[in-house]
Protein backbone atom coordinates (compact mmCIF):
# COMPACT_ATOMS: atom_id res chain seq x y z
CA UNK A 1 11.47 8.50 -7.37
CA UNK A 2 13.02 5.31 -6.16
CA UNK A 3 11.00 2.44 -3.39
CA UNK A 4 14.01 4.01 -1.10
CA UNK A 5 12.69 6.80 -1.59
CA UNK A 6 9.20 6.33 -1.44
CA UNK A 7 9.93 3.74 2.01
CA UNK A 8 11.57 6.76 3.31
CA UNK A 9 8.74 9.57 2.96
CA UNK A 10 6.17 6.90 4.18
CA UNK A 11 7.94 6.15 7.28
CA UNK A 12 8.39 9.81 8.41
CA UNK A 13 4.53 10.10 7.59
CA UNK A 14 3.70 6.96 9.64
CA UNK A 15 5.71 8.50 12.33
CA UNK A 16 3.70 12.23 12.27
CA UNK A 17 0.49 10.04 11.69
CA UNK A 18 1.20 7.65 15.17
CA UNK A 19 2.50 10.93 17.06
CA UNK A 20 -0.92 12.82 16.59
CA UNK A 21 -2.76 9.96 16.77
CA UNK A 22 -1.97 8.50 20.11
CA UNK A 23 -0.08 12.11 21.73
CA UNK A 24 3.30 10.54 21.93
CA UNK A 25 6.93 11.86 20.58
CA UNK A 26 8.73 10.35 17.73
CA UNK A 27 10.97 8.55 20.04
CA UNK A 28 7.63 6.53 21.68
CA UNK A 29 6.15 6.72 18.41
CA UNK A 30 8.60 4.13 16.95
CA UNK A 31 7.59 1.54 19.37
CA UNK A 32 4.28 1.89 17.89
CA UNK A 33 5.11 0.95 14.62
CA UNK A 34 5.52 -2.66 14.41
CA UNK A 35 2.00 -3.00 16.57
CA UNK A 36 0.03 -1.19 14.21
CA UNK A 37 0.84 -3.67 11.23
CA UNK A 38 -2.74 -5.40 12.04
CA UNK A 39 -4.60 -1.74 11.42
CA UNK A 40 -2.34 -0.80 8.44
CA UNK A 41 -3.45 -4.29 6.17
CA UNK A 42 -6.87 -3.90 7.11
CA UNK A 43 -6.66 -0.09 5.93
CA UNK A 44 -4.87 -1.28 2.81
CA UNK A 45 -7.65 -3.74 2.48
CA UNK A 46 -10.28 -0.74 2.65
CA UNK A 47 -8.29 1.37 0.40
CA UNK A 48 -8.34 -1.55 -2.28
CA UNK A 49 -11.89 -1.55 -1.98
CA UNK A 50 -12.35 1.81 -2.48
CA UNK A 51 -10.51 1.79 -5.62
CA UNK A 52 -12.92 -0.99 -6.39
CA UNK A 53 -15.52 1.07 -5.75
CA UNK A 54 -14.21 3.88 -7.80
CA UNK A 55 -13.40 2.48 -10.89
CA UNK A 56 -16.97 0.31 -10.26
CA UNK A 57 -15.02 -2.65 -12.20
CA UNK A 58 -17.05 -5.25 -9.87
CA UNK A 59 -20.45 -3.73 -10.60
CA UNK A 60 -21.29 -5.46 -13.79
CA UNK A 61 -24.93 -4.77 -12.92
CA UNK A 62 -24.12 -0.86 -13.15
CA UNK A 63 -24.27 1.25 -16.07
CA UNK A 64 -22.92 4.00 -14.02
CA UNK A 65 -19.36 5.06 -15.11
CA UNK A 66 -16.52 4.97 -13.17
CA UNK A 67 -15.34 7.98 -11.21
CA UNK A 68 -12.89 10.88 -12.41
CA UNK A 69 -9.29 9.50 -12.89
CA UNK A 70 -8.43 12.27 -10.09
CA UNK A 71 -10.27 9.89 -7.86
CA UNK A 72 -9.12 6.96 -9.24
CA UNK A 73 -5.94 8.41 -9.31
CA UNK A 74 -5.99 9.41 -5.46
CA UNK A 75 -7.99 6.37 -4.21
CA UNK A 76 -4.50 4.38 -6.22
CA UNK A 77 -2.16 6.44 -4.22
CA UNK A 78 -4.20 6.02 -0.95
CA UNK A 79 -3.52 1.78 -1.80
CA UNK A 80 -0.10 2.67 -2.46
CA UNK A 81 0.57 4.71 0.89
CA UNK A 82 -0.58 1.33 2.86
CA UNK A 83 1.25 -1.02 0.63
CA UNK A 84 4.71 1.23 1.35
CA UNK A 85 3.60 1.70 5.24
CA UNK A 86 3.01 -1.78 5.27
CA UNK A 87 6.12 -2.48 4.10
CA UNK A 88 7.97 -0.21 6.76
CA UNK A 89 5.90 -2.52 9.21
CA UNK A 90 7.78 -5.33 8.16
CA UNK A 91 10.89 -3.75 7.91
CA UNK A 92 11.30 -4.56 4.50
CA UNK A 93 13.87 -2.93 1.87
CA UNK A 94 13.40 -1.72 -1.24
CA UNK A 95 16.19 -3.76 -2.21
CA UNK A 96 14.35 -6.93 -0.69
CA UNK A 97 10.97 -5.60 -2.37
CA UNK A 98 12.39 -4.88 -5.81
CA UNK A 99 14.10 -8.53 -5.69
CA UNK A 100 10.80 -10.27 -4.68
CA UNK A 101 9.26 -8.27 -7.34
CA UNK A 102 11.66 -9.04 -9.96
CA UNK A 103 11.26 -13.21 -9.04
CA UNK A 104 7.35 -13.51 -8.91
CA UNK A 105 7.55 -11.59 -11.96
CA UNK A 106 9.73 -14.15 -13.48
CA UNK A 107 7.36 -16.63 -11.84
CA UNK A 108 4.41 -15.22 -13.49
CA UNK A 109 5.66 -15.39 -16.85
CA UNK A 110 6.97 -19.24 -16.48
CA UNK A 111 3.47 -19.73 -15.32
CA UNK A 112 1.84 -18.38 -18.46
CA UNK A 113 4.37 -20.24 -20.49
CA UNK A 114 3.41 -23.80 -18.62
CA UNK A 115 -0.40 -22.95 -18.80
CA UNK A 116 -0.83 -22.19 -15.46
């Protein structure tokens, strides 16, 4: 599945999601979408945590293992719903996201090359 793709089947998910959520139709629900960018990084910010929490890699006090990797697994794709939504937020492309990708990529290697 391509980031077109996957920016495509997020934003008709966003949509349903705003609809039921505040009782409007998709045509008032895509005002909504830009004003909810706010909610959408702190919820990314949650889910992050979560996966935190489920793979316990911050608890070096635990002996506790992590969760399943069907949680893990799901709490990953719960990150990777906000990062996509909150890239439809933004408007951003998958063209636009697969070139920044590709140059901080770049970037990351140069800086492990310089000693960064």
């Amino acid at each position: 599945m391509s980031i077109e793709e996957i920016l495509e089947l997020q934003k008709e998910l966003d949509l349903k999601i705003t609809m039921n959520s505040f009782g409007v139709s998709a045509g008032d629900a895509k005002h909504y979408q830009e004003a909810l960018l706010a909610k959408r990084l702190l919820a990314l910010h949650v889910e992050v945590s979560e996966l935190a929490n489920a793979t316990k890699c911050f608890k070096y006090w635990s002996t506790k293992p992590s969760e399943p990797q069907e949680i893990i697994l799901d709490e990953f794709a719960d990150v990777l719903h906000f990062v996509f939504s909150v890239a439809n937020s933004l408007n951003l492309t998958a063209k636009e996201i697969e070139d920044a990708y590709l140059k901080k990529h770049e970037e990351n290697y140069k800086r492990q090359q310089e000693g960064y």
